[in-house]
Protein backbone atom coordinates (compact mmCIF):
# COMPACT_ATOMS: atom_id res chain seq x y z
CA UNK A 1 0.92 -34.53 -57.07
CA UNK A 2 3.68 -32.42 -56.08
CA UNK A 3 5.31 -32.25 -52.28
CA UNK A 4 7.02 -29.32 -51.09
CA UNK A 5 10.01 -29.64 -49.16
CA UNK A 6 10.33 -27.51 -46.34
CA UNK A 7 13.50 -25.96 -45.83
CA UNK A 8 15.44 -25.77 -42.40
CA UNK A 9 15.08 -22.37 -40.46
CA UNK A 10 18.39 -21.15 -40.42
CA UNK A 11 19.17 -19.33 -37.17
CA UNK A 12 21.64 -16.13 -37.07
CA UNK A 13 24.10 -15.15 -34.12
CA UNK A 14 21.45 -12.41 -33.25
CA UNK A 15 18.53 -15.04 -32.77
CA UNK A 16 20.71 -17.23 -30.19
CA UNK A 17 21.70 -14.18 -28.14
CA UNK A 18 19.01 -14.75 -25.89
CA UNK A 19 19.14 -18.22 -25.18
CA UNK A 20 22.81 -18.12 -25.02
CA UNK A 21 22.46 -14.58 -22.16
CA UNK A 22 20.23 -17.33 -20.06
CA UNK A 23 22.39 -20.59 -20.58
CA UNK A 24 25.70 -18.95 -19.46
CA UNK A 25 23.78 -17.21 -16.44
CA UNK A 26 22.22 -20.52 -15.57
CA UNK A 27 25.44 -22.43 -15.59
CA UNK A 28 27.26 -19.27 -13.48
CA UNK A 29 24.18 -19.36 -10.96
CA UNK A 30 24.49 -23.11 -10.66
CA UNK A 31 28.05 -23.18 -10.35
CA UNK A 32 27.61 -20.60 -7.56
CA UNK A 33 24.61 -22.61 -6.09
CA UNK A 34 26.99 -25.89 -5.86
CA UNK A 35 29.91 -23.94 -3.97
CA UNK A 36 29.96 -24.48 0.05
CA UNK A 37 29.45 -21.95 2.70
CA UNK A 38 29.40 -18.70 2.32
CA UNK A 39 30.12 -18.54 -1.95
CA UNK A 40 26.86 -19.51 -2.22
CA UNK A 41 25.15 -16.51 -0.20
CA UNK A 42 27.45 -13.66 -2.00
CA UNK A 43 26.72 -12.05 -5.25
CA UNK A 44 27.76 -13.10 -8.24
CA UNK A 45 28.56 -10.96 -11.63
CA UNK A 46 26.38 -11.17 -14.86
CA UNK A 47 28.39 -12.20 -17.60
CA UNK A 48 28.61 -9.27 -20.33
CA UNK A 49 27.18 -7.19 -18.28
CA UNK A 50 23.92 -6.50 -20.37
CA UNK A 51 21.61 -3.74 -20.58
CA UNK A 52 18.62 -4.20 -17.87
CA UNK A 53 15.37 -3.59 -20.31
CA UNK A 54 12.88 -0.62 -18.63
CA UNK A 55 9.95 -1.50 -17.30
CA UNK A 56 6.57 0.41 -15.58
CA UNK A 57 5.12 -1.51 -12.95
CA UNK A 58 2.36 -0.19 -10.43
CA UNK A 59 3.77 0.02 -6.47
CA UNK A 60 0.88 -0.91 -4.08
CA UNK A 61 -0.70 2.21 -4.32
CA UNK A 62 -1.39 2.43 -7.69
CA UNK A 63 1.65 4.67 -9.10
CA UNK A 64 3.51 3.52 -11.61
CA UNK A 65 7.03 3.34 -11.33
CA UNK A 66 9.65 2.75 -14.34
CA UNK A 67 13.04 1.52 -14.02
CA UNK A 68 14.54 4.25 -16.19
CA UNK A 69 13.36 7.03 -13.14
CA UNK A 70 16.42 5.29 -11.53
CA UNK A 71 18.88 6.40 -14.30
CA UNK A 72 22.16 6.46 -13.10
CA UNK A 73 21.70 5.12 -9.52
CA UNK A 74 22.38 1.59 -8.36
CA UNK A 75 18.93 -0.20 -8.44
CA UNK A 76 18.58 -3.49 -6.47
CA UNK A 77 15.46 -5.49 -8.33
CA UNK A 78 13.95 -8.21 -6.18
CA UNK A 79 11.74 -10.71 -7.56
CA UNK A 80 9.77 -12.44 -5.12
CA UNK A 81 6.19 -13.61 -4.25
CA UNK A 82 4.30 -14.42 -0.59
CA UNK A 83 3.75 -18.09 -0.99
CA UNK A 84 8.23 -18.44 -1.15
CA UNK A 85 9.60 -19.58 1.80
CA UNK A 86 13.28 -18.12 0.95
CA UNK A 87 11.51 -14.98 -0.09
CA UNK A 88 9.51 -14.52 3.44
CA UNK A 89 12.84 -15.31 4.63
CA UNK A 90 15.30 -12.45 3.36
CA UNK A 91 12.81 -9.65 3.36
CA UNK A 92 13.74 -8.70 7.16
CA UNK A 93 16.95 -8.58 6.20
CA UNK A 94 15.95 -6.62 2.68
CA UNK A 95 14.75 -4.30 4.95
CA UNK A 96 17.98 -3.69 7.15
CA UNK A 97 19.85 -3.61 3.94
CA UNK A 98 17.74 -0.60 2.90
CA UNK A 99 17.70 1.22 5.92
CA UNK A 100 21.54 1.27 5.13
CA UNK A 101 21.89 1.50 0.87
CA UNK A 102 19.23 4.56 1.07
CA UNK A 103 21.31 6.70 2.86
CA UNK A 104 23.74 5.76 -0.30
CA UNK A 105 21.60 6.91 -3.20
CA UNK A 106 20.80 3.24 -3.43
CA UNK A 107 17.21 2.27 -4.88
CA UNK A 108 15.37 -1.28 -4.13
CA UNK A 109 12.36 -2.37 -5.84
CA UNK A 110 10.84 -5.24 -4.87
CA UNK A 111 8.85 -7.27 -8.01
CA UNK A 112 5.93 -9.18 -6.50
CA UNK A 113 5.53 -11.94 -9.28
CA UNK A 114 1.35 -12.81 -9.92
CA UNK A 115 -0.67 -12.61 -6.55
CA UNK A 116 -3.21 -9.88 -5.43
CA UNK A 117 -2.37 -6.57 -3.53
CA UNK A 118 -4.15 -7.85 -0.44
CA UNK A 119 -2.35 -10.93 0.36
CA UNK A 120 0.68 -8.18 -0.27
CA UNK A 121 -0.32 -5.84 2.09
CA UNK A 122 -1.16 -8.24 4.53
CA UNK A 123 2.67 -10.23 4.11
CA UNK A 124 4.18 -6.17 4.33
CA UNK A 125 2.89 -5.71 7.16
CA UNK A 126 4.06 -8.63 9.47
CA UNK A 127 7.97 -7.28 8.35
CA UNK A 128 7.31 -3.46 8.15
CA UNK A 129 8.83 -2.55 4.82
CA UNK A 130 9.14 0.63 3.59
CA UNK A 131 11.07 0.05 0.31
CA UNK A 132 8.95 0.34 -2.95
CA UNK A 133 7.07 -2.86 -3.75
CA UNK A 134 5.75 -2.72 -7.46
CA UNK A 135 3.16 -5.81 -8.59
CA UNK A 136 4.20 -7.65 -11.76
CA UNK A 137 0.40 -9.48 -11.69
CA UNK A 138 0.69 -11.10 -14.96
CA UNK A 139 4.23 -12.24 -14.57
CA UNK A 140 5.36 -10.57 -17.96
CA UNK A 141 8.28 -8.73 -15.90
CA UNK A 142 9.56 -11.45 -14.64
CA UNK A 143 9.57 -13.65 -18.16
CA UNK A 144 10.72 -10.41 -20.04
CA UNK A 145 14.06 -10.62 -17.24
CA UNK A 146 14.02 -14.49 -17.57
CA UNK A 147 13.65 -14.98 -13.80
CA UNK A 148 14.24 -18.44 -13.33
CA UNK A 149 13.31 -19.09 -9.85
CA UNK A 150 12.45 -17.02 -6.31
CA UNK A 151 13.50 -15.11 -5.15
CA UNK A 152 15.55 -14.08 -7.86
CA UNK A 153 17.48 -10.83 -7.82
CA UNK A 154 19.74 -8.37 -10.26
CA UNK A 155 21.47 -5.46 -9.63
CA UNK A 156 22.11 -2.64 -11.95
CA UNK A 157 24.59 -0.69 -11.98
CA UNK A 158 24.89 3.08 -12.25
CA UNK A 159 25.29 2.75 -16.47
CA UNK A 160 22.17 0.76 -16.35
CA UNK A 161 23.67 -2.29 -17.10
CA UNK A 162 22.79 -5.48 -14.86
CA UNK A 163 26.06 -5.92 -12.87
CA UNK A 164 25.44 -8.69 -10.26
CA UNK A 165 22.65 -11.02 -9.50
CA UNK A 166 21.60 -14.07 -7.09
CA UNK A 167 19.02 -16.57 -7.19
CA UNK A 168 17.51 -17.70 -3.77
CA UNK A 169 17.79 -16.36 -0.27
CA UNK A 170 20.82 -14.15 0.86
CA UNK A 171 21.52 -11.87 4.00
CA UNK A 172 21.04 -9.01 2.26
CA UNK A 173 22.35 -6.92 5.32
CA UNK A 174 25.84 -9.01 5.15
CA UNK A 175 28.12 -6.50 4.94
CA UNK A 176 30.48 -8.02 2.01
CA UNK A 177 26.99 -8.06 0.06
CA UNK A 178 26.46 -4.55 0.97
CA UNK A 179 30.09 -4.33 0.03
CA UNK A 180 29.47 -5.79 -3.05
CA UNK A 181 27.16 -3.14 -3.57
CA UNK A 182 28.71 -0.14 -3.38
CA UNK A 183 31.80 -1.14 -5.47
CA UNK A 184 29.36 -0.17 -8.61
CA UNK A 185 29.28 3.24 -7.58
CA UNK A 186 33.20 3.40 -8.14
């Protein structure tokens, strides 16, 4: 009878990328996380700088809407769902943040993660938003980005590369956010 030995997978640079993109932005996010005051509710930058992958989600009304229609604007992507506490809580100021990054050729997109349209429409309209919401229903968005938590959010800049990112609640209407913002435009 004759056994065959199995022979370790051997893993190349390219296979690790991946895990390694998450790990450091884990360890940046948590370092952030741990900092006092008001570190923790500023935005922080995405090592490297990698390229945001496209997407085509549907918005609440059934059009589809793809990242790369943004091409070369700054694009604020929000992922958040109704049943998160931090998320009910920043979308009022999500919304007074828009009223002022629109007027700067600014786009937000707001990724609701699983959930049904109704329970949507029905959280929308408590906060009267008016910034695109698209529906990520099967939550492959949100594993494709490697969203770790809610609400989690990335910002892209003009070169379509993901610039800065947060995970949990923030001001979004603080003006050294807003700030923040508008420095990838230079």
């Amino acid at each position: 009878m004759r056994f065959a030995i199995e022979q370790p997978k051997t893993f190349k640079m390219a296979d690790l990328r991946p895990l390694l993109f998450t790990l450091l932005t884990l360890s940046v996010f948590t370092f952030a996380a741990a900092q006092p005051g008001k570190a923790r509710e500023l935005l922080h930058s995405v090592p490297g700088k990698p390229m945001a992958q496209d997407f085509e989600l549907p918005d609440l009304d059934g059009n589809k809407l793809k990242l790369s229609d943004f091409k070369g604007h700054i694009v604020i992507v929000n992922f958040w769902a109704t049943w998160c506490p931090p998320c009910r809580e920043e979308i009022p100021s999500m919304q007074r943040a828009w009223t002022i990054l629109k007027k700067k050729n600014v786009v937000m997109l707001a990724v609701h993660v699983g959930g049904n349209e109704d329970k949507v429409w029905s959280f929308l309209t408590d906060f009267e938003i008016d910034f695109p919401v698209l529906m990520d229903k099967s939550s492959k968005i949100s594993r494709q980005w490697r969203v770790v938590g809610l609400p989690s959010t990335l910002i892209i800049d003009p070169q379509g590369r993901i610039a800065l990112g947060a995970i949990g609640g923030r001001k979004w209407d603080d003006p050294s956010i807003i700030a923040s913002i508008m420095k990838l435009a230079e």
